[in-house]
Protein backbone atom coordinates (compact mmCIF):
# COMPACT_ATOMS: atom_id res chain seq x y z
CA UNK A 1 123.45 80.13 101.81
CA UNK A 2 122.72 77.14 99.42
CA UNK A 3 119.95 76.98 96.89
CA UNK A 4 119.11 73.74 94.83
CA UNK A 5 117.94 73.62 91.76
CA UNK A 6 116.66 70.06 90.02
CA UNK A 7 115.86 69.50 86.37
CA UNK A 8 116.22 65.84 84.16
CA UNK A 9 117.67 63.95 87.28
CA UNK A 10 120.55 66.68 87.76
CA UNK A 11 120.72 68.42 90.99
CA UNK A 12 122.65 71.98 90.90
CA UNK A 13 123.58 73.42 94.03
CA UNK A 14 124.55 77.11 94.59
CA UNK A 15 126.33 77.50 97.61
CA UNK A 16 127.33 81.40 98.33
CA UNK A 17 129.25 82.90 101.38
CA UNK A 18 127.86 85.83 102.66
CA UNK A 19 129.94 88.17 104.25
CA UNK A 20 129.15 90.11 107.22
CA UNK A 21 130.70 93.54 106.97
CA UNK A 22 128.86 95.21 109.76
CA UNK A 23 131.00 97.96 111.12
CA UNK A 24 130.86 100.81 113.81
CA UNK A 25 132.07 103.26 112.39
CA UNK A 26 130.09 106.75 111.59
CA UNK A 27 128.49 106.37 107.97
CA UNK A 28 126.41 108.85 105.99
CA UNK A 29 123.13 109.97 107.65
CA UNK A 30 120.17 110.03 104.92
CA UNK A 31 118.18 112.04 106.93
CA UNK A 32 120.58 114.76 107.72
CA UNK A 33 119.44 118.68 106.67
CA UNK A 34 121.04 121.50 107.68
CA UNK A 35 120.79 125.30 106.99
CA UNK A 36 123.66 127.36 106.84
CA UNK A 37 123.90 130.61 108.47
CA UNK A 38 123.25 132.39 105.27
CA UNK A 39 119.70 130.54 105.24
CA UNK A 40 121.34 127.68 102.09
CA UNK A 41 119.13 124.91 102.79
CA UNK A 42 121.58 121.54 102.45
CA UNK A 43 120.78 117.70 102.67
CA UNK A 44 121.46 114.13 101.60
CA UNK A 45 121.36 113.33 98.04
CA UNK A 46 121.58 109.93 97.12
CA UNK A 47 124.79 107.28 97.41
CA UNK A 48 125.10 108.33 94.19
CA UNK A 49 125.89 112.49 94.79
CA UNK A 50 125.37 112.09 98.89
CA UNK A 51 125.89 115.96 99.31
CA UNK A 52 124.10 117.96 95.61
CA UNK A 53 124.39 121.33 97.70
CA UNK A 54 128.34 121.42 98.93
CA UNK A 55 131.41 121.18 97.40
CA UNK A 56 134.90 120.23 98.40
CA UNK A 57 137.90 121.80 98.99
CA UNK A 58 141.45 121.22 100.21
CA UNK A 59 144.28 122.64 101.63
CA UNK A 60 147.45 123.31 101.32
CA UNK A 61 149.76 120.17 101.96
CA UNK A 62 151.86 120.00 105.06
CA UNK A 63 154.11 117.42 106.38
CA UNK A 64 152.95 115.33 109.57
CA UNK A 65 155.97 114.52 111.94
CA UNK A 66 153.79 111.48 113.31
CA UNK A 67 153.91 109.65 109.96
CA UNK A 68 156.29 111.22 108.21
CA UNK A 69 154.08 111.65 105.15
CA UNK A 70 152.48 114.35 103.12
CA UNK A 71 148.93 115.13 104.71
CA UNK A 72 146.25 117.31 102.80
CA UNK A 73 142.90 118.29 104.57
CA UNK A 74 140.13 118.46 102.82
CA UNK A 75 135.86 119.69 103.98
CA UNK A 76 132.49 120.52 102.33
CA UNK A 77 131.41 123.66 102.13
CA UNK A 78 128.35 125.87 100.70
CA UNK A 79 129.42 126.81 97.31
CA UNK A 80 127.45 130.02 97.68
CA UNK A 81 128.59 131.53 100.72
CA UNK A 82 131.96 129.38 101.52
CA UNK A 83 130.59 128.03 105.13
CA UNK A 84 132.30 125.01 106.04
CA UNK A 85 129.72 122.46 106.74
CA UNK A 86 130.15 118.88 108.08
CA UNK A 87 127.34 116.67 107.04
CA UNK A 88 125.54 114.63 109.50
CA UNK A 89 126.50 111.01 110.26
CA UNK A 90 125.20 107.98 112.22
CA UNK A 91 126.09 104.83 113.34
CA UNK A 92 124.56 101.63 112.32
CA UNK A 93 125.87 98.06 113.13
CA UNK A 94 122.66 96.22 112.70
CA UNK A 95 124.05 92.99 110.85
CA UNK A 96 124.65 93.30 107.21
CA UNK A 97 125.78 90.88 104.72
CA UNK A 98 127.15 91.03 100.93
CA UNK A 99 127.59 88.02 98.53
CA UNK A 100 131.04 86.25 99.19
CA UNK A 101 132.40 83.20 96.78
CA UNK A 102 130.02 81.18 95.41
CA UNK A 103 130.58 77.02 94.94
CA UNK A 104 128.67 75.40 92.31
CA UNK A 105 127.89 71.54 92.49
CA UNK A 106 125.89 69.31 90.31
CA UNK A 107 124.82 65.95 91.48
CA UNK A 108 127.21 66.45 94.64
CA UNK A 109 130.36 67.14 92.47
CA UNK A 110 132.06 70.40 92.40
CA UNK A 111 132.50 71.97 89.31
CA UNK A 112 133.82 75.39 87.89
CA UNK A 113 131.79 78.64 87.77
CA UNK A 114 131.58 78.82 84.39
CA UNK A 115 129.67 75.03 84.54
CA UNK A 116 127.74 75.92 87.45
CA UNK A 117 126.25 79.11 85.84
CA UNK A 118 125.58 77.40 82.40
CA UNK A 119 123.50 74.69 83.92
CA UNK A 120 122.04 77.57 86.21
CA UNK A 121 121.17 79.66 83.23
CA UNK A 122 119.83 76.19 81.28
CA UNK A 123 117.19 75.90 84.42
CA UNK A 124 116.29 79.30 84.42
CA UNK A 125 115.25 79.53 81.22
CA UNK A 126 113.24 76.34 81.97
CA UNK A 127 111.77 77.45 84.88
CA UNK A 128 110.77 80.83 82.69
CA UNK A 129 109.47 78.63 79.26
CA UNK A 130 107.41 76.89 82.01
CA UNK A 131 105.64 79.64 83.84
CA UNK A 132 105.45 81.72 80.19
CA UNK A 133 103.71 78.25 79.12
CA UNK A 134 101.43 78.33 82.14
CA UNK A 135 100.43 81.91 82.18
CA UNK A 136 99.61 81.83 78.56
CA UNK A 137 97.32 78.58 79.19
CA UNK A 138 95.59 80.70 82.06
CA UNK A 139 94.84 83.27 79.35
CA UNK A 140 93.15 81.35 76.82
CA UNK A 141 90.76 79.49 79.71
CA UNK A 142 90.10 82.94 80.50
CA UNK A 143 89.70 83.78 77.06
CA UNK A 144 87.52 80.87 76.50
CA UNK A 145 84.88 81.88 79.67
CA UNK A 146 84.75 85.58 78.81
CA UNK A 147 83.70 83.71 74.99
CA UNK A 148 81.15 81.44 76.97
CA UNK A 149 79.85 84.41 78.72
CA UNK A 150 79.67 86.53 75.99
CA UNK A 151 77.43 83.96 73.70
CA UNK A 152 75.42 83.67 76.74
CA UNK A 153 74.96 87.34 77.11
CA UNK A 154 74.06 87.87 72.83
CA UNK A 155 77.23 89.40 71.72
CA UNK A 156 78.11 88.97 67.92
CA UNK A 157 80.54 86.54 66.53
CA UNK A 158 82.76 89.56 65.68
CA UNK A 159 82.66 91.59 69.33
CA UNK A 160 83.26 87.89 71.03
CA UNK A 161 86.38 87.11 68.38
CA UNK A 162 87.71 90.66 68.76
CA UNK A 163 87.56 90.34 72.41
CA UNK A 164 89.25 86.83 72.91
CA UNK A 165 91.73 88.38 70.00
CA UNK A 166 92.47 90.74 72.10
CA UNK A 167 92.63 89.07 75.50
CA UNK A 168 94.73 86.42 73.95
CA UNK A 169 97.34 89.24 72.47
CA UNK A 170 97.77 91.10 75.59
CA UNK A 171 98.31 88.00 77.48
CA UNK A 172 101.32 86.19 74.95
CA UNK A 173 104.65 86.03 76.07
């Protein structure tokens, strides 16, 4: 996926791979619940602690003749009553992506990543001085009607300037 970027008759071009890494295989269910037989009420977390409710545990070690390697099993359970419990999970291969490498050219010339993100960073902050530039012009117009209307209206020179004070603070970057 390429993105350009121009600014003072440079062109930068961000070019990054994305990665499909779609798979079939059973994942964590977010909408899995379960009650044990005890009545524990269990469910998905977050990616971050999937399972809040269960704890794991292991087994002994054994040796597996079909490998030839140390094995250890390991399962949730309820920490409150010891019920093994094996959380829900699905299976989702809709398409998914992640960022891959990322190419950076400027003016149709590769260059490294640490050039590419400097010039990308230089823009940015352009692009940001620009729109800070332009939202703060939007503000005094507005501050400048709501003074217009204001006079119309009667106000006093001090609730008009403490209102376009106001308006005018709120609204600097």
């Amino acid at each position: 996926m390429a993105k350009t970027m121009s600014r003072d008759g440079r062109e930068l071009e961000v070019d990054r791979e994305m990665v499909e890494v779609t798979t079939n295989l059973p994942q964590p269910d977010p909408e899995w619940s379960y009650t044990d037989r005890a009545g524990h009420a269990h469910a998905y977390g977050s990616d971050a602690d999937r399972y809040p409710t269960l704890v794991i545990r292991s087994g002994d070690p054994y040796w597996c003749d079909d490998c030839q390697d140390d094995h250890t099993d390991s399962w949730f359970e309820c920490p409150l009553c010891g019920e093994k419990i094996t959380p829900g999970t699905r299976i989702d291969s809709s398409p998914k992506f992640i960022p891959g490498a990322t190419a950076y050219y400027i003016d149709g010339r590769a260059v490294s990543r640490t050039e590419g993100e400097a010039l990308l960073a230089e823009m940015t902050a352009e692009r940001e001085r620009a729109a800070q530039t332009k939202t703060a012009e939007a503000a005094r117009e507005e501050a400048r009607e709501t003074e217009r209307a204001m006079r119309a209206e009667g106000f006093t020179e001090e609730q008009i300037q403490r209102v376009v004070a106001r308006m005018t603070e709120i609204r600097q970057p």
